[in-house]
Protein backbone atom coordinates (compact mmCIF):
# COMPACT_ATOMS: atom_id res chain seq x y z
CA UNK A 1 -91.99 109.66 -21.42
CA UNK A 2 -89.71 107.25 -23.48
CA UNK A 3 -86.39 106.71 -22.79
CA UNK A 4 -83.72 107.56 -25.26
CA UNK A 5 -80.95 104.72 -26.35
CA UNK A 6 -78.53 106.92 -24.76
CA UNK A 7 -80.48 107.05 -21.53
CA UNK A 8 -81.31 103.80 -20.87
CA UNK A 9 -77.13 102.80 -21.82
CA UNK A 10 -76.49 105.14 -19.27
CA UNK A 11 -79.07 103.30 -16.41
CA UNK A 12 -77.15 99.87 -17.45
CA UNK A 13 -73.62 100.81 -16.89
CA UNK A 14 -74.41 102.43 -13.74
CA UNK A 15 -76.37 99.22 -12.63
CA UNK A 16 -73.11 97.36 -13.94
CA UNK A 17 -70.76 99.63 -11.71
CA UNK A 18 -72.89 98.83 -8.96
CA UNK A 19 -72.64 94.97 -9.32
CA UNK A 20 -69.02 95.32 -9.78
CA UNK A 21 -68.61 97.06 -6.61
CA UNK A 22 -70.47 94.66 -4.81
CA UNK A 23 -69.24 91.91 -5.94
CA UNK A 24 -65.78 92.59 -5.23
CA UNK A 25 -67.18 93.91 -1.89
CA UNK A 26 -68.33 89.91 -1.69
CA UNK A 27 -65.01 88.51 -2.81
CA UNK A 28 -62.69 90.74 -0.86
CA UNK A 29 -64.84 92.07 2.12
CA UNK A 30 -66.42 95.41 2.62
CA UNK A 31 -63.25 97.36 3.01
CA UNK A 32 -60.95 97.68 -0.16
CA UNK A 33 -58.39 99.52 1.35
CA UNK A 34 -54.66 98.46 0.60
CA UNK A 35 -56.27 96.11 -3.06
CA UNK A 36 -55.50 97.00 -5.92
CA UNK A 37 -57.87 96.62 -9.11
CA UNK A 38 -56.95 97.31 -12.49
CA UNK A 39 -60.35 97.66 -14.75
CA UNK A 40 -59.80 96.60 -18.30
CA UNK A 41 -61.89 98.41 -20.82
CA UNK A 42 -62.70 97.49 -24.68
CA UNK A 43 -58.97 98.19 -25.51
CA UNK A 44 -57.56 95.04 -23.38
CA UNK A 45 -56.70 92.52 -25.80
CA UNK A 46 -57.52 89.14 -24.56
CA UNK A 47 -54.04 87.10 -25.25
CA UNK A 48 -52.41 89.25 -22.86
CA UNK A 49 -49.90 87.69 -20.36
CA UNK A 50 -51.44 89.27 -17.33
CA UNK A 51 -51.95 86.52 -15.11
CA UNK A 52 -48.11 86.56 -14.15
CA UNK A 53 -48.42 89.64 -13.02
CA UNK A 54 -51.42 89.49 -10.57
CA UNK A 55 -50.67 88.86 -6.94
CA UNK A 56 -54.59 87.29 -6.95
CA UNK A 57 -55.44 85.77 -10.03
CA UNK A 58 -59.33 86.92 -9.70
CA UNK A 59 -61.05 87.84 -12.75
CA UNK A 60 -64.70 89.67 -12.55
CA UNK A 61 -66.02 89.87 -16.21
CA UNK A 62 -68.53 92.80 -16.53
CA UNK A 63 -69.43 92.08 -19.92
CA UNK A 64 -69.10 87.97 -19.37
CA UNK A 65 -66.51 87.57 -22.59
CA UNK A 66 -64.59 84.69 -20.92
CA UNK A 67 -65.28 81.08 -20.64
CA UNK A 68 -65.61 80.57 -16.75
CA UNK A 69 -63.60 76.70 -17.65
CA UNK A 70 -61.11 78.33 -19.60
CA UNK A 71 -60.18 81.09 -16.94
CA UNK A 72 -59.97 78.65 -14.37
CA UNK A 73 -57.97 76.12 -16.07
CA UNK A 74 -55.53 79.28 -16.74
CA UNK A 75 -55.16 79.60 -12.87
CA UNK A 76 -58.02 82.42 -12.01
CA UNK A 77 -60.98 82.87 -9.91
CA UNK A 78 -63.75 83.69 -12.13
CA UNK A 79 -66.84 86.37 -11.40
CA UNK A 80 -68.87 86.53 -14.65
CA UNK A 81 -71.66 88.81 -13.84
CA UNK A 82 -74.98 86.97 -14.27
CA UNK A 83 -72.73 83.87 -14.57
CA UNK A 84 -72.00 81.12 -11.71
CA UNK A 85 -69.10 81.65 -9.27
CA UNK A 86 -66.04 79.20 -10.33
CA UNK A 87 -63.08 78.76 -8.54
CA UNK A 88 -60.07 76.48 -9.40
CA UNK A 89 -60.04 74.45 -7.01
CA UNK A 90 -63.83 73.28 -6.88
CA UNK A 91 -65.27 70.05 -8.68
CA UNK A 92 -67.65 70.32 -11.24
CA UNK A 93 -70.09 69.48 -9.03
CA UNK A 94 -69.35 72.00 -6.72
CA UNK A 95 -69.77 74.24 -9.19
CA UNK A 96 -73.52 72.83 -10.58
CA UNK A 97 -74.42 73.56 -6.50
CA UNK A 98 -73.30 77.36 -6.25
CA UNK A 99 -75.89 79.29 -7.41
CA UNK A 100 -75.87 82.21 -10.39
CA UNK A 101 -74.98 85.65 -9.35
CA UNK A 102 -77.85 87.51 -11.09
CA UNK A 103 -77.80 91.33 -10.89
């Protein structure tokens, strides 16, 4: 039985929820209570000022539209998803030893 367009959107995003849960489950530990997450769809437009406003600068990019070097260099802690880890504070070479996170 084939698998329609619409179904096999539907099996991506809900493996892309998944990852996104558990990689914030990775970053922040297994119990989320008292975080807060805001989850920025297709309508969040990019040259928003929204780093000011984040109490953790951590960014976790479903769709992977950022450049990891950029976000960091604009003070965040970047989770592209299939992408290496990259925090600010590490070298470049710590960042060539961390391996990808691959869903």
């Amino acid at each position: 039985m084939e698998l329609s367009i619409l179904d096999a959107v539907g099996r991506v995003n809900e493996t892309q929820r998944r990852v996104l849960g558990e990689r914030l489950a990775a970053r922040f530990g297994a119990d989320l209570s008292g975080h807060w997450f805001a989850i920025w769809g297709l309508a969040f437009k990019p040259g928003t000022a929204i780093r000011e406003l984040m109490r953790t600068p951590v960014l976790f990019d479903g769709r992977n539209l950022y450049e990891p070097g950029e976000m960091v260099n604009l003070g965040f802690e970047y989770f592209g998803i299939g992408r290496r880890v990259v925090h600010p504070a590490a070298t470049a070479f710590e960042e060539s030893q961390v391996p990808a996170l691959v869903a």
